[in-house]
N, C-alpha and C. Protein backbone atom coordinates (compact mmCIF):
# COMPACT_ATOMS: atom_id res chain seq x y z
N UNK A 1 0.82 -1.17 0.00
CA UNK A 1 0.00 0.00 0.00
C UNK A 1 0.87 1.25 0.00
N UNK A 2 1.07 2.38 -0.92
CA UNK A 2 1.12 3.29 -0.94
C UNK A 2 0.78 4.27 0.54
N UNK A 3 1.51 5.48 0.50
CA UNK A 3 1.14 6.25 1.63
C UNK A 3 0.21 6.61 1.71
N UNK A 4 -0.32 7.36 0.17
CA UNK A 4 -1.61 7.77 0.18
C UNK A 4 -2.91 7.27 0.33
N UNK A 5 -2.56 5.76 0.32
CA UNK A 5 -3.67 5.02 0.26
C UNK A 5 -4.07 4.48 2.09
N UNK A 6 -2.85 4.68 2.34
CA UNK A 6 -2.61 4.57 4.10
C UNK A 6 -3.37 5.67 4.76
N UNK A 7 -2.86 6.23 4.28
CA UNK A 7 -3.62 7.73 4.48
C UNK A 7 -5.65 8.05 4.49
N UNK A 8 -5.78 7.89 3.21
CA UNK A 8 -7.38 7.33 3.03
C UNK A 8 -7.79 6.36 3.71
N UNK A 9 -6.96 5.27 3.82
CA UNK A 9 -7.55 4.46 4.81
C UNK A 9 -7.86 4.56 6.68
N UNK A 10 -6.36 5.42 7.26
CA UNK A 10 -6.41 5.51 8.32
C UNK A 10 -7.32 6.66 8.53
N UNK A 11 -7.55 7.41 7.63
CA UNK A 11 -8.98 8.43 8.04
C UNK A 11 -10.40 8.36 8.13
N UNK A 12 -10.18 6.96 7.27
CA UNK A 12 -11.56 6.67 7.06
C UNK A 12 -11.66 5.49 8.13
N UNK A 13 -10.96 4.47 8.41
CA UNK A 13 -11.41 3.94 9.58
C UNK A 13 -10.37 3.71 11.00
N UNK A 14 -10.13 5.05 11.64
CA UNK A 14 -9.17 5.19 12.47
C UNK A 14 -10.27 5.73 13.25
N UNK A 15 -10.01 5.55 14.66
CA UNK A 15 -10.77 5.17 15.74
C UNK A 15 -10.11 6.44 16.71
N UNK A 16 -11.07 7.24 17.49
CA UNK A 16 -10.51 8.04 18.52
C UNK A 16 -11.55 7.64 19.79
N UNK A 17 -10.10 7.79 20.59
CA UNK A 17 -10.94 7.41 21.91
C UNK A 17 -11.10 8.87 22.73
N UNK A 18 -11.59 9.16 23.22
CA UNK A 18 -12.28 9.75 24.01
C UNK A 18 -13.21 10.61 24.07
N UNK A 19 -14.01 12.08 24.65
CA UNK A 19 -15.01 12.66 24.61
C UNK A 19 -15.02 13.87 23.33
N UNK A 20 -13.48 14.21 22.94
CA UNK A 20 -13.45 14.94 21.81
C UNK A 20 -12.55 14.81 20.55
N UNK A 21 -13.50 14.69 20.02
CA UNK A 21 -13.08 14.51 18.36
C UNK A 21 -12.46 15.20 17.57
N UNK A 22 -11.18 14.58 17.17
CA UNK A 22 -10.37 15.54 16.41
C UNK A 22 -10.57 15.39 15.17
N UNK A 23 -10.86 16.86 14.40
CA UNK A 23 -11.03 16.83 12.69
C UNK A 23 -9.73 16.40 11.89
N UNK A 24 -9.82 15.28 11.03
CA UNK A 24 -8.72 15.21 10.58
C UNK A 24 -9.34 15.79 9.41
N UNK A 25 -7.70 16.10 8.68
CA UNK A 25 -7.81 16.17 7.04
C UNK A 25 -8.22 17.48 7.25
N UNK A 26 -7.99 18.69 7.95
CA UNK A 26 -9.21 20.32 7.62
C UNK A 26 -8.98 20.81 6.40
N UNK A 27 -7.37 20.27 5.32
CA UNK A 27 -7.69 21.10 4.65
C UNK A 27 -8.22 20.57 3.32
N UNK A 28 -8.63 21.23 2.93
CA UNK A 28 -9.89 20.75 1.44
C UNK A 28 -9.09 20.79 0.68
N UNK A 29 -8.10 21.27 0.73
CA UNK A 29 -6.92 20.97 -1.22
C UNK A 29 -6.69 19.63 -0.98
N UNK A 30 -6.24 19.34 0.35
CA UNK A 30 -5.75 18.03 0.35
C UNK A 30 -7.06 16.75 0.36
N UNK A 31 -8.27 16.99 0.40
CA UNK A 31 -9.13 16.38 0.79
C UNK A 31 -9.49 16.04 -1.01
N UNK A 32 -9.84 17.35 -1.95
CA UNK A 32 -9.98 17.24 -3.06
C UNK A 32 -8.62 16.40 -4.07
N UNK A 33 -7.33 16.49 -3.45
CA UNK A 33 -6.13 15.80 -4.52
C UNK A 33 -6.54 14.39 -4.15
N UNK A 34 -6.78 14.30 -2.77
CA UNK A 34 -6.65 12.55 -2.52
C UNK A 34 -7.88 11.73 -2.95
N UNK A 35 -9.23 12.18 -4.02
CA UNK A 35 -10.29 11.56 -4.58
C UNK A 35 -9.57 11.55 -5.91
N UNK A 36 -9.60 10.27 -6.27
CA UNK A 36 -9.30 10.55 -7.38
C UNK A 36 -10.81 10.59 -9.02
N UNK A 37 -9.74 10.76 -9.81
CA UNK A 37 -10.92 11.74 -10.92
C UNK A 37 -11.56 10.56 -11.73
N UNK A 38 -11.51 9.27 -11.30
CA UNK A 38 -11.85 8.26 -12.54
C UNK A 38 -13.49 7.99 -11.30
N UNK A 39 -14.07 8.55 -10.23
CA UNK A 39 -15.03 7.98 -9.50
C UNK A 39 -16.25 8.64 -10.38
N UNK A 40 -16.24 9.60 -10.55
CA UNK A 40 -17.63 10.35 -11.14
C UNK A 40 -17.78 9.62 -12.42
N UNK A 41 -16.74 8.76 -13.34
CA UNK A 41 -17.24 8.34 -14.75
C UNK A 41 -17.42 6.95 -13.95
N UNK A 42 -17.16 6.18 -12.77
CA UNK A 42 -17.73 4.72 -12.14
C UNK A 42 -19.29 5.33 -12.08
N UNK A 43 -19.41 6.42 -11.42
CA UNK A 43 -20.63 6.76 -10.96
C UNK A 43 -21.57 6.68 -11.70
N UNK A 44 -21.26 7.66 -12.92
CA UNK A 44 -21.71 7.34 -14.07
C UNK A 44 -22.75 5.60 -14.81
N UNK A 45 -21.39 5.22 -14.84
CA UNK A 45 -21.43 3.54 -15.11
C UNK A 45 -22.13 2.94 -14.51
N UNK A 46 -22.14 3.19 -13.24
CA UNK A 46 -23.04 2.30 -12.59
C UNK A 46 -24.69 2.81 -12.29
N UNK A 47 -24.95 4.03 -12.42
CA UNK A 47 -26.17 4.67 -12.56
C UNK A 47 -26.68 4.40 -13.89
N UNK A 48 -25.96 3.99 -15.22
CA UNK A 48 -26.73 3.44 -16.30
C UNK A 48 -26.97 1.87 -16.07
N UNK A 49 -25.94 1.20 -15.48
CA UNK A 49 -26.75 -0.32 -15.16
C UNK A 49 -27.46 -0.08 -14.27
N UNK A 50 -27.77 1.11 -13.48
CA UNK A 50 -28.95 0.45 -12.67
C UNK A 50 -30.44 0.64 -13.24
N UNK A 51 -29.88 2.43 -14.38
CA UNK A 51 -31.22 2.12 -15.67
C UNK A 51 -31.95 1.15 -16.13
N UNK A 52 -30.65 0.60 -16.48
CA UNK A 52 -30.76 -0.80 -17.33
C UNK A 52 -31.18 -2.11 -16.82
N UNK A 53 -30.95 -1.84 -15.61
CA UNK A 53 -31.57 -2.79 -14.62
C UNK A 53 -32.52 -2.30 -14.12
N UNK A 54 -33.38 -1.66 -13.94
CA UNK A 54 -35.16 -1.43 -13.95
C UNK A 54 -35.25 -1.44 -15.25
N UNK A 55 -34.98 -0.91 -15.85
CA UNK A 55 -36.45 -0.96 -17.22
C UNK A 55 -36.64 -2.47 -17.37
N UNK A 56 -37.87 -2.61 -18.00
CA UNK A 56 -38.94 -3.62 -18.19
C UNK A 56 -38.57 -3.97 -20.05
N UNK A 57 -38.50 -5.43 -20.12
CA UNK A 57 -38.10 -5.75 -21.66
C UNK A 57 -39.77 -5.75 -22.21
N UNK A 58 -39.44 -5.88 -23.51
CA UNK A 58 -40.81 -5.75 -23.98
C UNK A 58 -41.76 -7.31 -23.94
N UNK A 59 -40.99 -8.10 -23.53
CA UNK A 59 -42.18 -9.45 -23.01
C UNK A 59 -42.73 -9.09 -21.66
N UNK A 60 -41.82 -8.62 -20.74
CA UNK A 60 -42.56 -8.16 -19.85
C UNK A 60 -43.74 -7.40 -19.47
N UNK A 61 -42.95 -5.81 -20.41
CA UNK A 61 -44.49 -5.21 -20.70
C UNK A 61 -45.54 -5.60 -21.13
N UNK A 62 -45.47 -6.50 -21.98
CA UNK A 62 -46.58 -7.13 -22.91
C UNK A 62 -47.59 -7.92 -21.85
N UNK A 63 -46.59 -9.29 -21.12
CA UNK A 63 -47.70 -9.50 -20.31
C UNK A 63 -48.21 -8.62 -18.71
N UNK A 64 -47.46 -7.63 -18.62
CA UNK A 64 -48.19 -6.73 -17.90
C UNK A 64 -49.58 -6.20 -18.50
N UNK A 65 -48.64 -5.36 -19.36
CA UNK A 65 -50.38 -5.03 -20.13
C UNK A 65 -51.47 -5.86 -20.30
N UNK A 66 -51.52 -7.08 -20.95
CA UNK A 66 -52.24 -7.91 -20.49
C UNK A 66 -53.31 -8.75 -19.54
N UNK A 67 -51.93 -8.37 -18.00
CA UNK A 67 -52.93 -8.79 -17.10
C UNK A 67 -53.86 -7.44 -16.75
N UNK A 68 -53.22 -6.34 -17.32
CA UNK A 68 -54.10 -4.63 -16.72
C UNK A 68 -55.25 -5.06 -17.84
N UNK A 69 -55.05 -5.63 -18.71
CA UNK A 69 -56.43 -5.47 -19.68
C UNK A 69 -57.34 -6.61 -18.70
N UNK A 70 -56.85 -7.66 -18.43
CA UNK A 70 -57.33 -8.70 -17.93
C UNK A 70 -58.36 -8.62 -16.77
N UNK A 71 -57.54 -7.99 -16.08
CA UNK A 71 -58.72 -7.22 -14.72
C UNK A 71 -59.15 -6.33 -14.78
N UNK A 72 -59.12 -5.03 -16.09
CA UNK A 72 -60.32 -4.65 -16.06
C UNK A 72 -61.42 -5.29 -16.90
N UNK A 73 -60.82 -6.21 -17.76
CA UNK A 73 -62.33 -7.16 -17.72
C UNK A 73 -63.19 -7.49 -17.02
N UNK A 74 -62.46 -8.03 -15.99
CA UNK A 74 -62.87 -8.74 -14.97
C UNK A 74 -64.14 -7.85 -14.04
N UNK A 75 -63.29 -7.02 -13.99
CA UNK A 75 -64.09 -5.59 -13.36
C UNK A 75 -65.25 -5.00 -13.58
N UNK A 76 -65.20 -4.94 -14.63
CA UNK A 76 -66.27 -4.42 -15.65
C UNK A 76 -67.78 -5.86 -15.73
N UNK A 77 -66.51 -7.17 -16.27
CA UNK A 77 -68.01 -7.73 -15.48
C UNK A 77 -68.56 -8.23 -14.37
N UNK A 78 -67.99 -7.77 -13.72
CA UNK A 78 -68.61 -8.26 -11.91
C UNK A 78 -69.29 -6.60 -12.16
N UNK A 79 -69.02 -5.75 -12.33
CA UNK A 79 -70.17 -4.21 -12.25
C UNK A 79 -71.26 -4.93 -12.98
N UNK A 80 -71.29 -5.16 -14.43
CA UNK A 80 -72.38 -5.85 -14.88
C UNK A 80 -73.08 -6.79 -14.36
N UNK A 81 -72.46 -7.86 -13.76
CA UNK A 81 -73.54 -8.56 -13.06
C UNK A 81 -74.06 -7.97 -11.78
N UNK A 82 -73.51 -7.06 -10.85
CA UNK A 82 -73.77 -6.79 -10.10
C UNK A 82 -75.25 -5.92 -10.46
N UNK A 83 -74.78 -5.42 -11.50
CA UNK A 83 -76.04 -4.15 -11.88
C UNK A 83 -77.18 -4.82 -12.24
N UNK A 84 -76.68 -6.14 -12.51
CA UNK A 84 -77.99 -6.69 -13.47
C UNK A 84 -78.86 -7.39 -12.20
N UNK A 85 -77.85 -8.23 -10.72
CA UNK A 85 -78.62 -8.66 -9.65
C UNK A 85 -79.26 -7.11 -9.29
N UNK A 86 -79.16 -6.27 -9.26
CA UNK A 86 -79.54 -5.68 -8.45
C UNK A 86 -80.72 -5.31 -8.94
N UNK A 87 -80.84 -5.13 -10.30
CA UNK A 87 -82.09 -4.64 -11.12
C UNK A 87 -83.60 -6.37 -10.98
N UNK A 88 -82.89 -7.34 -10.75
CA UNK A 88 -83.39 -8.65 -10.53
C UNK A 88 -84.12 -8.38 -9.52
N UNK A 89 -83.60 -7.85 -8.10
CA UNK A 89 -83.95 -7.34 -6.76
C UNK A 89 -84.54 -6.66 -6.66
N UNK A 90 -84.64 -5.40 -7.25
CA UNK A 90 -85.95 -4.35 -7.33
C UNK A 90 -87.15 -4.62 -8.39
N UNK A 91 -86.72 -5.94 -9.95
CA UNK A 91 -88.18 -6.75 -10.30
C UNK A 91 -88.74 -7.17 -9.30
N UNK A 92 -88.03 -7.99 -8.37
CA UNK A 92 -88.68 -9.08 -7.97
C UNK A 92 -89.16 -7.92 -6.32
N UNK A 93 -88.91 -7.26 -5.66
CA UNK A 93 -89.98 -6.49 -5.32
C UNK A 93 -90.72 -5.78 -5.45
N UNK A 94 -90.84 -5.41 -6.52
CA UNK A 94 -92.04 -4.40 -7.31
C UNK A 94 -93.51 -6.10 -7.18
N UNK A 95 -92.46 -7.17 -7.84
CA UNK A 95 -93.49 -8.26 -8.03
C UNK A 95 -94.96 -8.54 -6.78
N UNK A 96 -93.15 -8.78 -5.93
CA UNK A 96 -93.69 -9.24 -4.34
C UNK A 96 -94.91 -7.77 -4.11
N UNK A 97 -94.77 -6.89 -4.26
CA UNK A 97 -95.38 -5.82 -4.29
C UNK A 97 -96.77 -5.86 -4.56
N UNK A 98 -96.72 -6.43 -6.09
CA UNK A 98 -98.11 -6.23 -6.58
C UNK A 98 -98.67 -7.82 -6.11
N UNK A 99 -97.69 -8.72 -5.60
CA UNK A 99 -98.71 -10.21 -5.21
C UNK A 99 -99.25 -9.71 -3.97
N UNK A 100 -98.80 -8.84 -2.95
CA UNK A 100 -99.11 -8.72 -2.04
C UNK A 100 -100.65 -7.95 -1.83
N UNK A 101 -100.86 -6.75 -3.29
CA UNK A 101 -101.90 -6.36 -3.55
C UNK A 101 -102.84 -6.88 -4.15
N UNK A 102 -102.59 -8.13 -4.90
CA UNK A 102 -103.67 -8.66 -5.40
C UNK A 102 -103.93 -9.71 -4.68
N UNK A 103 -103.37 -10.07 -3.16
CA UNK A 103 -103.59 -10.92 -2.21
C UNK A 103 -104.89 -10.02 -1.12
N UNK A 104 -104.32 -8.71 -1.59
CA UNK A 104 -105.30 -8.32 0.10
C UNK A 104 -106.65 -8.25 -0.94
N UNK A 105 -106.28 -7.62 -2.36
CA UNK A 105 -107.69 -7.41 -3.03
C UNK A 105 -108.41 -8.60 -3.00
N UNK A 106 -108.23 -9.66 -3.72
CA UNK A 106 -108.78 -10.88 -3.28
C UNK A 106 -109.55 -11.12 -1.70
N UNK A 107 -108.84 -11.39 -0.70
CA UNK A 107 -109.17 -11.55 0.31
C UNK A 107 -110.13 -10.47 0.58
N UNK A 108 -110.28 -8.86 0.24
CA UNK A 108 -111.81 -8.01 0.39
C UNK A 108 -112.77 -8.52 -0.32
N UNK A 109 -112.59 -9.09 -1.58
CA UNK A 109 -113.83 -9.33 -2.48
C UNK A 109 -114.36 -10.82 -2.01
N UNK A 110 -113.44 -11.63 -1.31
CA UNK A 110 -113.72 -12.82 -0.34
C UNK A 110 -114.60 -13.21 0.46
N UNK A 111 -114.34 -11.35 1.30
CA UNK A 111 -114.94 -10.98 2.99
C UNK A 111 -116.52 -10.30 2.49
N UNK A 112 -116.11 -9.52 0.82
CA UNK A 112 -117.43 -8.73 0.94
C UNK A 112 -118.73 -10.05 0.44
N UNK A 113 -117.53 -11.20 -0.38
CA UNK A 113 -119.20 -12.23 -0.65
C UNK A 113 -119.68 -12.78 0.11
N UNK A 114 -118.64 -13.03 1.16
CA UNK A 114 -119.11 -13.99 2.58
C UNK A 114 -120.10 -12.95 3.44
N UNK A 115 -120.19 -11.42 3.48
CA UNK A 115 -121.02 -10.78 3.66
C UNK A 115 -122.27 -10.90 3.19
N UNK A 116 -121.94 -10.84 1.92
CA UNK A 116 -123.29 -10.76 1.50
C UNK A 116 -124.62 -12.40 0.92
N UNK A 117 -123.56 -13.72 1.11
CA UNK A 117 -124.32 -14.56 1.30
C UNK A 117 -124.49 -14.88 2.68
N UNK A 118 -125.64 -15.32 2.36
CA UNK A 118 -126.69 -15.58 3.87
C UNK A 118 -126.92 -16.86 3.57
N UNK A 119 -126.34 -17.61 4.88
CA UNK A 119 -126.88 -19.21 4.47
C UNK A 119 -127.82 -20.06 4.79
N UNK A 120 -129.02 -19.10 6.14
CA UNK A 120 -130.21 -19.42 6.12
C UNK A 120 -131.12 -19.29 4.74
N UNK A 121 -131.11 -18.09 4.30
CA UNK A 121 -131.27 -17.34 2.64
C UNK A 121 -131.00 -18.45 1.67
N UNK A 122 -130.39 -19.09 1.76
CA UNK A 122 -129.62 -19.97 0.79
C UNK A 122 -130.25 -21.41 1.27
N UNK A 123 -130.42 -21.22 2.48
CA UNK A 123 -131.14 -23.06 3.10
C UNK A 123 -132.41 -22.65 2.12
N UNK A 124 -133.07 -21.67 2.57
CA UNK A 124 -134.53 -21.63 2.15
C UNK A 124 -134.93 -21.39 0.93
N UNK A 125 -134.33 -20.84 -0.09
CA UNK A 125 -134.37 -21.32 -1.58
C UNK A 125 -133.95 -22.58 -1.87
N UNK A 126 -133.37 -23.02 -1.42
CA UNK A 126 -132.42 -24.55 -2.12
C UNK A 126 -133.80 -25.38 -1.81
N UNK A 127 -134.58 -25.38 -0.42
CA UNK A 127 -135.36 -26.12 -0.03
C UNK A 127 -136.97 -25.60 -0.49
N UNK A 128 -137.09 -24.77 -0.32
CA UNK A 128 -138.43 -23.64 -0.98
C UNK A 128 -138.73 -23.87 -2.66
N UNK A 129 -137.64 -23.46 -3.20
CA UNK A 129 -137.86 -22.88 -4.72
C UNK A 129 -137.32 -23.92 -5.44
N UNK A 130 -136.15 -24.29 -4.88
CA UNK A 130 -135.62 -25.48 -5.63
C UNK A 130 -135.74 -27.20 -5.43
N UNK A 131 -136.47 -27.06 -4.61
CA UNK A 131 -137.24 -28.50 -4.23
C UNK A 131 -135.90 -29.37 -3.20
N UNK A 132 -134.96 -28.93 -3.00
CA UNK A 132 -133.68 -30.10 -2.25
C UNK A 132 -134.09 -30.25 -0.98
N UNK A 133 -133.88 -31.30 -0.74
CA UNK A 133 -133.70 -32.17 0.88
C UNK A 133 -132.72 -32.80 1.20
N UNK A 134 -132.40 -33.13 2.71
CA UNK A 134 -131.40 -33.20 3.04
C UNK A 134 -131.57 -34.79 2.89
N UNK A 135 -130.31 -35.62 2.55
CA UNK A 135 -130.37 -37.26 2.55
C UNK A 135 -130.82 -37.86 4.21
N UNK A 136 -131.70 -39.30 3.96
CA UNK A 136 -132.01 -39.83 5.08
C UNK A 136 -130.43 -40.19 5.16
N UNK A 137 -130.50 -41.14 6.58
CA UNK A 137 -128.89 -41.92 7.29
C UNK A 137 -129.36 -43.47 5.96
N UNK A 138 -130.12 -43.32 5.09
CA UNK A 138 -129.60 -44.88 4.36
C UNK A 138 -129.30 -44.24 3.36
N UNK A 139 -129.61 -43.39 2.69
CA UNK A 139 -128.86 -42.52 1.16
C UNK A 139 -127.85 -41.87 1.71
N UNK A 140 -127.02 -42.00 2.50
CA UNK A 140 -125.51 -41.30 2.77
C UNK A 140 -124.42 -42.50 3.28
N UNK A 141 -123.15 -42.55 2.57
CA UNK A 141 -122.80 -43.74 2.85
C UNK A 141 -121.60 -43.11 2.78
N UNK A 142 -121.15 -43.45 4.34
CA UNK A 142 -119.70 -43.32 5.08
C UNK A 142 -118.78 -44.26 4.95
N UNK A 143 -117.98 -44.43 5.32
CA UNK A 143 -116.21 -45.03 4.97
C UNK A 143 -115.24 -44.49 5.68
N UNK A 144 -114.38 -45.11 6.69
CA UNK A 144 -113.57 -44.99 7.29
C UNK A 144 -111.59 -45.44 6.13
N UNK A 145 -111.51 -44.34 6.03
CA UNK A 145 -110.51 -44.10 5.21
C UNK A 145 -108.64 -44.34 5.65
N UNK A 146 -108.30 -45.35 5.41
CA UNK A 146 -106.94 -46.25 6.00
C UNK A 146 -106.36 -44.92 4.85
N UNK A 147 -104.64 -45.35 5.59
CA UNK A 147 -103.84 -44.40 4.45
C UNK A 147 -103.29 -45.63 3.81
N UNK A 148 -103.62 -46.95 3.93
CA UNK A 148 -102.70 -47.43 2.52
C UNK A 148 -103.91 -47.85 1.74
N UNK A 149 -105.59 -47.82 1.80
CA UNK A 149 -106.45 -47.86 1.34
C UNK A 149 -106.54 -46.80 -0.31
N UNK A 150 -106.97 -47.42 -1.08
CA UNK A 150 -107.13 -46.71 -2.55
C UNK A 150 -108.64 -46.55 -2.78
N UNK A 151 -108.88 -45.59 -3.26
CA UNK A 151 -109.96 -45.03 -3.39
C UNK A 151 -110.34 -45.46 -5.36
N UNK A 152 -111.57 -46.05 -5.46
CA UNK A 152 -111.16 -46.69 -7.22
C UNK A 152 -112.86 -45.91 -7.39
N UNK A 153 -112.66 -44.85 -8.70
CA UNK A 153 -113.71 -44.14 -9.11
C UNK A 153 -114.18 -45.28 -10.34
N UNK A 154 -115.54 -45.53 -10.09
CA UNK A 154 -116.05 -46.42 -11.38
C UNK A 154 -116.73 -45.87 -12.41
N UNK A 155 -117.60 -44.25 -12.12
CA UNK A 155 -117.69 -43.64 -13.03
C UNK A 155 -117.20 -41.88 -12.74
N UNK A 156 -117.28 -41.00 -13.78
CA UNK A 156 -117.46 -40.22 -13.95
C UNK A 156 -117.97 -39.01 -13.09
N UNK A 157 -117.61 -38.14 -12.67
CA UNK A 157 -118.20 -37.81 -11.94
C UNK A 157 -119.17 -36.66 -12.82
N UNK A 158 -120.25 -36.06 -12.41
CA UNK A 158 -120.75 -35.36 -13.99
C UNK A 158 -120.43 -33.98 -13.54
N UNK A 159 -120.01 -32.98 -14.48
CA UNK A 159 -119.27 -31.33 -14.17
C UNK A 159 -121.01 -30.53 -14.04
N UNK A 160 -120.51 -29.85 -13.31
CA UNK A 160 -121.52 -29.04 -13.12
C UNK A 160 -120.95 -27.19 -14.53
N UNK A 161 -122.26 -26.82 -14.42
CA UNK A 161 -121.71 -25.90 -15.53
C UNK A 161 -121.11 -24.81 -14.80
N UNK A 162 -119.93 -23.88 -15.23
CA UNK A 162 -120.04 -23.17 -14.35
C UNK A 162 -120.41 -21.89 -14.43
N UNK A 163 -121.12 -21.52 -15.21
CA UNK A 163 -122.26 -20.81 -15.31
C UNK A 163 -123.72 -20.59 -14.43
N UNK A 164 -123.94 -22.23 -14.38
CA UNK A 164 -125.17 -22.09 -13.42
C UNK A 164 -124.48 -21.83 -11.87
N UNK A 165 -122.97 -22.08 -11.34
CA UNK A 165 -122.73 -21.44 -10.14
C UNK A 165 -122.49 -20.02 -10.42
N UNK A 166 -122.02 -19.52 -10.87
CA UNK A 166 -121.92 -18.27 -11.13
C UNK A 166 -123.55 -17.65 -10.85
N UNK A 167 -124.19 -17.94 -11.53
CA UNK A 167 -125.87 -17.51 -11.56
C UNK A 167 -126.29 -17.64 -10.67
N UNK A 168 -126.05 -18.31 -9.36
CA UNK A 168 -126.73 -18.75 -8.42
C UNK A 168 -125.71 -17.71 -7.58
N UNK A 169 -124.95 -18.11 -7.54
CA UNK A 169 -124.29 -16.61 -6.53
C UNK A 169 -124.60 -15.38 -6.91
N UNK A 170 -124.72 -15.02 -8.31
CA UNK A 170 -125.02 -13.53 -8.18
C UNK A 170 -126.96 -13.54 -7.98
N UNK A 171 -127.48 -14.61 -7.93
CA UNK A 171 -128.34 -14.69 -7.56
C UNK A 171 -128.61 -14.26 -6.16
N UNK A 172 -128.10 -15.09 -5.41
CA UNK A 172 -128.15 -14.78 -3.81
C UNK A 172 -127.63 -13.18 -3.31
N UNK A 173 -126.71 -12.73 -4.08
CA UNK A 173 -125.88 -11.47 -3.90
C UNK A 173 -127.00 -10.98 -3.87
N UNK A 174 -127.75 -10.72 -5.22
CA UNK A 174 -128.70 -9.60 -5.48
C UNK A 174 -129.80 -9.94 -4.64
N UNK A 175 -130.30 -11.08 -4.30
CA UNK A 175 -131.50 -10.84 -3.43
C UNK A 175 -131.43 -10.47 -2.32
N UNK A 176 -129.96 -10.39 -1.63
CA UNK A 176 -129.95 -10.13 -0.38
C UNK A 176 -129.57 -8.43 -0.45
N UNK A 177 -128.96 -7.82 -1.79
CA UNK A 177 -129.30 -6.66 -1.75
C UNK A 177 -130.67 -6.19 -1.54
């Protein structure tokens, strides 16, 4: 080792012991001769590999870009479905909405016929005007019904029209108006 290099070295890691520190080196001519002039073109050198070492090659970029296109796909359709459940959610309570109104309407027009038939009114035409009687205990025939028992229809049963119920209820309606 050279002096000078003894020199740089013992300043740079030479050790003082006690509470006050002596400045070495005060004067700056000598501080500026002993750097030498080839560090600023290392500096140089090595600040372009470290350029060169971040930038991104172009496969890289490529599948970067890629995955940025990729998730905002992705993005875009989770908003779409989201938009589309949500529009599902306000059909389907508008629905619930109107079942709920054509549940209570029903149930008034229910309450107002059960108002307005009378089923003494209704005994006494059926039996009065329309000639019916009630079956004796030998024209009514009961059956005690098992659950692994089958029930076997031999004919037909015959439809009533439903016209003539219709007629007969607004029958009763209006007379009891």
């Amino acid at each position: 080792m050279s002096t000078r290099e003894r020199n740089i070295y013992n300043t740079r890691t030479s050790y003082i012991e006690g509470n006050v520190a002596h400045q070495l080196n005060m004067n700056p001519e000598r501080i500026r001769r002993e750097q030498p002039s080839h560090i600023p073109d290392q500096r140089r050198r090595t600040r372009q590999k470290e350029v060169k070492e971040i930038g991104i090659s172009f496969k890289s970029l490529l599948v970067l870009t890629m995955a940025i296109v990729a998730t905002l796909y992705v993005c875009t359709g989770y908003l779409k479905q989201h938009s589309d459940v949500k529009a599902m959610e306000n059909n389907i309570f508008r629905l619930e909405e109107e079942l709920n109104h054509l549940v209570n309407k029903n149930n008034y027009n229910i309450e107002k016929i059960n108002t307005k038939l009378d089923l003494n009114n209704i005994y006494e035409i059926a039996v009065g005007e329309l000639g019916m009687v009630f079956p004796n205990n030998n024209e009514t025939i009961t059956y005690n019904r098992k659950e692994k028992d089958i029930v076997i229809q031999y004919k037909e049963i015959p439809k009533i029209d439903d016209n003539a119920i219709e007629s007969t209820i607004k029958y009763f309606i209006t007379k009891n108006d």
